[in-house]
PDB file of N, CA and C in Angstrom:
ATOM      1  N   UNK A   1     138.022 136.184 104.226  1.00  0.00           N
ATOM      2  CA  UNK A   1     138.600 135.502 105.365  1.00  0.00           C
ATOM      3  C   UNK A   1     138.060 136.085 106.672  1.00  0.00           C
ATOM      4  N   UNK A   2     138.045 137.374 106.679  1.00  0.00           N
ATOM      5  CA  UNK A   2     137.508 137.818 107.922  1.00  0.00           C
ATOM      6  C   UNK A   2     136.520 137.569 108.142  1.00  0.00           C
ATOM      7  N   UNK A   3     135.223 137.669 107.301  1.00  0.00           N
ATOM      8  CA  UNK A   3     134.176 136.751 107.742  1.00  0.00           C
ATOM      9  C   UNK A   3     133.781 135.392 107.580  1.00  0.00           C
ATOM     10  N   UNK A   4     134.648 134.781 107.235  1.00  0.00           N
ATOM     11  CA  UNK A   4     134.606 132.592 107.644  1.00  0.00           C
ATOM     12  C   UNK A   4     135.502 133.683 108.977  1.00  0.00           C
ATOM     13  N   UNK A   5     136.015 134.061 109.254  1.00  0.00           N
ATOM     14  CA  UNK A   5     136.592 134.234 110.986  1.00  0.00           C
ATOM     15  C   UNK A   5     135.219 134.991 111.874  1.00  0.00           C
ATOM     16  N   UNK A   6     134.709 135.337 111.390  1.00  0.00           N
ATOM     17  CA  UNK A   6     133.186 136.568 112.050  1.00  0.00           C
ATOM     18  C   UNK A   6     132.507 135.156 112.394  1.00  0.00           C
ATOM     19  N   UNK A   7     131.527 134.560 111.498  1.00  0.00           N
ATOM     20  CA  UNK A   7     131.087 133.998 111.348  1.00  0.00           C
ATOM     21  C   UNK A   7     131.177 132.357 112.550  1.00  0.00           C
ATOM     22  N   UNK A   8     132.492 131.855 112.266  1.00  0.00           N
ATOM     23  CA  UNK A   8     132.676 131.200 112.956  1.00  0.00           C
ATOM     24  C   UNK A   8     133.485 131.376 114.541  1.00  0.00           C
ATOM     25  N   UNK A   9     133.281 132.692 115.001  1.00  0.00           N
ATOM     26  CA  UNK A   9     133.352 132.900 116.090  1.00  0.00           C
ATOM     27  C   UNK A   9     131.926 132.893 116.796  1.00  0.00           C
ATOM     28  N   UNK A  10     130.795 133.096 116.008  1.00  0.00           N
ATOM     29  CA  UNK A  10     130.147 133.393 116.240  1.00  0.00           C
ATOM     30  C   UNK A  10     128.922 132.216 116.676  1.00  0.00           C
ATOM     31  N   UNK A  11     129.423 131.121 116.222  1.00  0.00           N
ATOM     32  CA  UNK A  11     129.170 130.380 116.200  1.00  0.00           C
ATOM     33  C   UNK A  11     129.916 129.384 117.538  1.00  0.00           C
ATOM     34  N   UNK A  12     131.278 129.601 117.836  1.00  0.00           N
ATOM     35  CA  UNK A  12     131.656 129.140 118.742  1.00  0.00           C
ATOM     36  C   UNK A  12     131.466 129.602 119.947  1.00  0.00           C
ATOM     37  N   UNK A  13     130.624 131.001 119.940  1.00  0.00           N
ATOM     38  CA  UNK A  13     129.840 131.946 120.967  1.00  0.00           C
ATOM     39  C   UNK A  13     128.441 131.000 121.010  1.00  0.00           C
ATOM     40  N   UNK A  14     127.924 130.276 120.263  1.00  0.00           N
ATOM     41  CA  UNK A  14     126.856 129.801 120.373  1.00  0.00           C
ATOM     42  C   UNK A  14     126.652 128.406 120.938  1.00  0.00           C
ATOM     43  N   UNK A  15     127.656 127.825 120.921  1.00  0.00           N
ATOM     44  CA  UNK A  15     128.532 126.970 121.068  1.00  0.00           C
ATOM     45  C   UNK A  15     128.501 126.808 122.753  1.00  0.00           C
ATOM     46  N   UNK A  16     129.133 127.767 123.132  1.00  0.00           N
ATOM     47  CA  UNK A  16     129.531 127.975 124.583  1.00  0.00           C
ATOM     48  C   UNK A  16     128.010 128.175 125.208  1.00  0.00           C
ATOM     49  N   UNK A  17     126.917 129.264 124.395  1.00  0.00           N
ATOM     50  CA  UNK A  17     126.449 129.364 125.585  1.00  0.00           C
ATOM     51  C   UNK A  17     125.300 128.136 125.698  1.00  0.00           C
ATOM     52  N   UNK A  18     125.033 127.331 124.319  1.00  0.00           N
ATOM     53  CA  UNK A  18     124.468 126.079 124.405  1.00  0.00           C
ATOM     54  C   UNK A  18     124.319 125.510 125.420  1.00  0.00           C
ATOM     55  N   UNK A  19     126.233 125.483 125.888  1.00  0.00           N
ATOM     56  CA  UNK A  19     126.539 124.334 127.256  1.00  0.00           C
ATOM     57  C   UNK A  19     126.282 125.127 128.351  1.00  0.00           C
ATOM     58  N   UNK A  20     126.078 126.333 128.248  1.00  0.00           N
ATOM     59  CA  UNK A  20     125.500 127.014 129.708  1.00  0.00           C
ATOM     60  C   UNK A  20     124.020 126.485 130.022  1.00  0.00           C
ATOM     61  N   UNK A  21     123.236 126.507 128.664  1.00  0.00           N
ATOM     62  CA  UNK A  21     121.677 126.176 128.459  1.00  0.00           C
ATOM     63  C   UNK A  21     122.247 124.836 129.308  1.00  0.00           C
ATOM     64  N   UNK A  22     122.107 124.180 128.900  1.00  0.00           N
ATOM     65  CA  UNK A  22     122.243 122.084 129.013  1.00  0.00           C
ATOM     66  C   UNK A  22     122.862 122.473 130.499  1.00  0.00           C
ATOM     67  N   UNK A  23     123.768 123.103 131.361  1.00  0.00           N
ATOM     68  CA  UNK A  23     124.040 122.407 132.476  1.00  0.00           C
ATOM     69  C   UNK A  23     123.112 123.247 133.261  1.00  0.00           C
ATOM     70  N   UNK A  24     122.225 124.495 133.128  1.00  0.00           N
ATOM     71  CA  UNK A  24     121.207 124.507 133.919  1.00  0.00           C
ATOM     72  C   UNK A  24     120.149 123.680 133.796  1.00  0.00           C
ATOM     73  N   UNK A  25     119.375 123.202 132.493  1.00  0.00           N
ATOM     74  CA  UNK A  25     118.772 122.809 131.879  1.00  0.00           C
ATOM     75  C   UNK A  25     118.648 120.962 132.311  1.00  0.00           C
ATOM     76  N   UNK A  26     119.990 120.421 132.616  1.00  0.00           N
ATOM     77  CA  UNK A  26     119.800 119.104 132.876  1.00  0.00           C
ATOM     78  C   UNK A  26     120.219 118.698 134.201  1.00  0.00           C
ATOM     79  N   UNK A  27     120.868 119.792 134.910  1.00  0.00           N
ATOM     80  CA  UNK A  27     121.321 119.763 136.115  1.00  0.00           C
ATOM     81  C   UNK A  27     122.083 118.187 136.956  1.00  0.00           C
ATOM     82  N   UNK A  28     123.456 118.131 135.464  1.00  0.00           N
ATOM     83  CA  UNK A  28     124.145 117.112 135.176  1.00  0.00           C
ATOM     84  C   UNK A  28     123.966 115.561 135.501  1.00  0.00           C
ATOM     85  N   UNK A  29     122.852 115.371 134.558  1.00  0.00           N
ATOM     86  CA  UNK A  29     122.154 114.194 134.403  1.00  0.00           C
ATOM     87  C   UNK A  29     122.058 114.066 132.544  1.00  0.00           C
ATOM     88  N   UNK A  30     123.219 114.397 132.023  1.00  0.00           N
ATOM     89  CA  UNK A  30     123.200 114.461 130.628  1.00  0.00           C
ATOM     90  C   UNK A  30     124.763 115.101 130.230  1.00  0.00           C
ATOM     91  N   UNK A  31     124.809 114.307 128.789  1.00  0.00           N
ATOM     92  CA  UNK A  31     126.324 114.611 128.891  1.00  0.00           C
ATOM     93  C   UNK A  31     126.270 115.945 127.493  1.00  0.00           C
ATOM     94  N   UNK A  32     125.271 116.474 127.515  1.00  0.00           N
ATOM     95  CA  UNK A  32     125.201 117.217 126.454  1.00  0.00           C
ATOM     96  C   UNK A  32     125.829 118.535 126.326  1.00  0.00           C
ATOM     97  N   UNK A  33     126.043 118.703 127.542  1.00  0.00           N
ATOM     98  CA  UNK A  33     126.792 120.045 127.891  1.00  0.00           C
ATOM     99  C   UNK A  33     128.468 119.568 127.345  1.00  0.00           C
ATOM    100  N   UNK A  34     129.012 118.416 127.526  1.00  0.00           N
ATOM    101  CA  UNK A  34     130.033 118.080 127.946  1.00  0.00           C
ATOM    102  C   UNK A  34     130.305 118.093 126.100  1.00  0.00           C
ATOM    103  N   UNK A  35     129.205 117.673 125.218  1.00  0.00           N
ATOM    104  CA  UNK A  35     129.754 117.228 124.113  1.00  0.00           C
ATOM    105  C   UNK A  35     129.729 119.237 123.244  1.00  0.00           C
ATOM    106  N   UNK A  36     128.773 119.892 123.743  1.00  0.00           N
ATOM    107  CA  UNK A  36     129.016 121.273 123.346  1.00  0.00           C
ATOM    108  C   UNK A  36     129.904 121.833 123.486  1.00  0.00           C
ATOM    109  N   UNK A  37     130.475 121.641 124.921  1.00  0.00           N
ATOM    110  CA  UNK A  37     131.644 122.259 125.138  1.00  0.00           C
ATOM    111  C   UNK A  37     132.799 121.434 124.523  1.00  0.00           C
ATOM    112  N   UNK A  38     132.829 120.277 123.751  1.00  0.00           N
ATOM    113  CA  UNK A  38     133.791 119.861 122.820  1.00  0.00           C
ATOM    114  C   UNK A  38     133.960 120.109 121.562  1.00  0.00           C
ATOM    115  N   UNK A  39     132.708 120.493 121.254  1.00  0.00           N
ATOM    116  CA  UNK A  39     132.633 121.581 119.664  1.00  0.00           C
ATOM    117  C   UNK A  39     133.022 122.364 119.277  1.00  0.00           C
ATOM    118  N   UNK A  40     132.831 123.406 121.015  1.00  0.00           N
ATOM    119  CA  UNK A  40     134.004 124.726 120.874  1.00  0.00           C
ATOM    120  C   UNK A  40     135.022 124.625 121.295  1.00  0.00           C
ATOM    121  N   UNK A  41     135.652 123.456 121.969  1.00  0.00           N
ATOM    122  CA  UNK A  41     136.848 123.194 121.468  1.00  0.00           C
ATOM    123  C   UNK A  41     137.766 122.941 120.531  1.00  0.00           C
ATOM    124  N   UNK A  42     137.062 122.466 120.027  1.00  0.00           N
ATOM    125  CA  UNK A  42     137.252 121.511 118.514  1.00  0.00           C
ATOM    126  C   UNK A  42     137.042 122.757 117.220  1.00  0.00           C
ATOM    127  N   UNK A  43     136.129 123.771 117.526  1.00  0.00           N
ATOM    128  CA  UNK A  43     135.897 125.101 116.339  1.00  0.00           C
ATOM    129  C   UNK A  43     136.850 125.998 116.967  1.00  0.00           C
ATOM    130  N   UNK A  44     137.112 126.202 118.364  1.00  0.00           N
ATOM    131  CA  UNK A  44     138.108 127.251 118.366  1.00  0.00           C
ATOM    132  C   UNK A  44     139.111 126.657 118.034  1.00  0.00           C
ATOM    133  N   UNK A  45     139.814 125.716 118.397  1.00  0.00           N
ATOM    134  CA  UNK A  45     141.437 125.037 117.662  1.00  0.00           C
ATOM    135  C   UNK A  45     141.532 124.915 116.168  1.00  0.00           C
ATOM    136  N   UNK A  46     140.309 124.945 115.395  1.00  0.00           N
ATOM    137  CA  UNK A  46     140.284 125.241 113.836  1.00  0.00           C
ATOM    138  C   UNK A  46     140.371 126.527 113.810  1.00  0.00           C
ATOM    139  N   UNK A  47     139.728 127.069 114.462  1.00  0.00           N
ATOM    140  CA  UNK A  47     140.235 128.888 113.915  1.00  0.00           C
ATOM    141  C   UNK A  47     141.406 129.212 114.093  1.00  0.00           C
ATOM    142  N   UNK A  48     141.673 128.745 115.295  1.00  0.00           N
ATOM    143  CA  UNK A  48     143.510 128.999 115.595  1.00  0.00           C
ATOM    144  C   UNK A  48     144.226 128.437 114.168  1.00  0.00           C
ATOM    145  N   UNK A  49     143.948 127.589 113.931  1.00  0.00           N
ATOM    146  CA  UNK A  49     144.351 126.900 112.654  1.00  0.00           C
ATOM    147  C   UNK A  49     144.462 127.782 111.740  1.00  0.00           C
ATOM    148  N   UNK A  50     143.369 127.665 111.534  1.00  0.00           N
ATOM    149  CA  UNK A  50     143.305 128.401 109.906  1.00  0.00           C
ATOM    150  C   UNK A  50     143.725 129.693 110.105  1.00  0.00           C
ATOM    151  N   UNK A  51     143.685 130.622 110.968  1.00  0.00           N
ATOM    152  CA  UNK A  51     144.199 132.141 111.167  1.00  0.00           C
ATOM    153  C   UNK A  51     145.768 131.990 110.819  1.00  0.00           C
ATOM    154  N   UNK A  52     146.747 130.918 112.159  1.00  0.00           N
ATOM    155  CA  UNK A  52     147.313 130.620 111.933  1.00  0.00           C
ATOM    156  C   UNK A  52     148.588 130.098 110.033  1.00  0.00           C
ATOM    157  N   UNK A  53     146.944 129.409 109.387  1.00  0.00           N
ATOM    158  CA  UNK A  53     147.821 129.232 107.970  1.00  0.00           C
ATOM    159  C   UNK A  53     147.513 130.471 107.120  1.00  0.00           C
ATOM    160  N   UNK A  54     146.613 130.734 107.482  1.00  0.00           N
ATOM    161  CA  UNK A  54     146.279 132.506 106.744  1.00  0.00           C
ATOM    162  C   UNK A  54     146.768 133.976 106.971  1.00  0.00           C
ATOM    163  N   UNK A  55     147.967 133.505 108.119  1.00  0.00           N
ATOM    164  CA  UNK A  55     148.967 134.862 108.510  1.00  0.00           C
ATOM    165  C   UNK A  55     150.129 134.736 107.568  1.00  0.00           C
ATOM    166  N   UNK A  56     150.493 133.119 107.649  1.00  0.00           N
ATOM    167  CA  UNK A  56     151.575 132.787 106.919  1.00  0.00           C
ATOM    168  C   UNK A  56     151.181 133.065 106.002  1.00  0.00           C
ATOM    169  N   UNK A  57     150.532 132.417 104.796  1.00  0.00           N
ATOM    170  CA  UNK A  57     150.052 133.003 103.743  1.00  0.00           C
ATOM    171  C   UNK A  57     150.160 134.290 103.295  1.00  0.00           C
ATOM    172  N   UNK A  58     149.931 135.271 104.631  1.00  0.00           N
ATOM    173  CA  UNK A  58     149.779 136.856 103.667  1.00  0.00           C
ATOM    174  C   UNK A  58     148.016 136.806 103.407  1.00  0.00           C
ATOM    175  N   UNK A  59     147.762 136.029 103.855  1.00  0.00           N
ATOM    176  CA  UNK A  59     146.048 135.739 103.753  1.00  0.00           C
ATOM    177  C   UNK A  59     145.257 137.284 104.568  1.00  0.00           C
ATOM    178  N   UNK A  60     145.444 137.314 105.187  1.00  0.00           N
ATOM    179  CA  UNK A  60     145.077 138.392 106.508  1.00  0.00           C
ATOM    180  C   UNK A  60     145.485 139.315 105.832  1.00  0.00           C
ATOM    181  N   UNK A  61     144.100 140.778 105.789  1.00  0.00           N
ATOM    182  CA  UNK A  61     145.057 142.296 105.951  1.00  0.00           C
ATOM    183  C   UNK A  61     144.550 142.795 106.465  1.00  0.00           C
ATOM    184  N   UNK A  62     145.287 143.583 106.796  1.00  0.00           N
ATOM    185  CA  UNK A  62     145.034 144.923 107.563  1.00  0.00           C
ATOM    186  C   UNK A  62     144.925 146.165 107.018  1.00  0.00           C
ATOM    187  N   UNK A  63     144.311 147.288 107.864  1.00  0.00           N
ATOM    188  CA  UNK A  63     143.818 147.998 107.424  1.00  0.00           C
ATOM    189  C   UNK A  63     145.490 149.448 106.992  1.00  0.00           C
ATOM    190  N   UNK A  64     145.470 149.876 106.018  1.00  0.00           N
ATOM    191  CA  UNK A  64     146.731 150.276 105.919  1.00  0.00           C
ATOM    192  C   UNK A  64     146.269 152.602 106.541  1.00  0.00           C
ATOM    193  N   UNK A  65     146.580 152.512 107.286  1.00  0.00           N
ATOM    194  CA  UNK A  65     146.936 153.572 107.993  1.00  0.00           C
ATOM    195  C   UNK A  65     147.713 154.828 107.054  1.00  0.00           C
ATOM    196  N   UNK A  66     146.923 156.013 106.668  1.00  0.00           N
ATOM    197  CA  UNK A  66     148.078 157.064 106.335  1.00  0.00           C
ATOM    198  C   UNK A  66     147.482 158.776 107.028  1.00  0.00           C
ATOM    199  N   UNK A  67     148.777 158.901 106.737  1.00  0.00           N
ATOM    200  CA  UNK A  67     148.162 160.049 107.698  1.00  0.00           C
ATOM    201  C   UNK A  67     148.699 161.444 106.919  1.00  0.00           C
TER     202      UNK A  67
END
């Protein structure tokens, strides 16, 4: 789980800076920036998601601490 979460952050990092590329890149004469930056909208609200059903779950662990 942690890495489908690595992974697809990493990707929504790629995501973002895509639409940085495209609005220097077309100097808003293109809606391509507009549809990148809806991807990582659309991939970060799935991660929220799925983290979300994978806390409930008990899906998620953590690292257990002893001292």
């Amino acid at each position: 789980m942690n890495i489908f979460a690595a992974i697809l952050f990493l990707i929504i990092v790629y995501s973002l800076g895509s639409a940085l590329y495209y609005m220097f890149k077309d100097k808003g004469n293109s809606t391509r920036m507009v549809k990148s930056l809806s991807i990582r909208v659309g991939l970060s609200l799935f991660l929220f998601i799925v983290m979300m059903i994978a806390a409930r779950l008990d899906m998620l662990s953590s690292p257990e601490f002893t001292y």
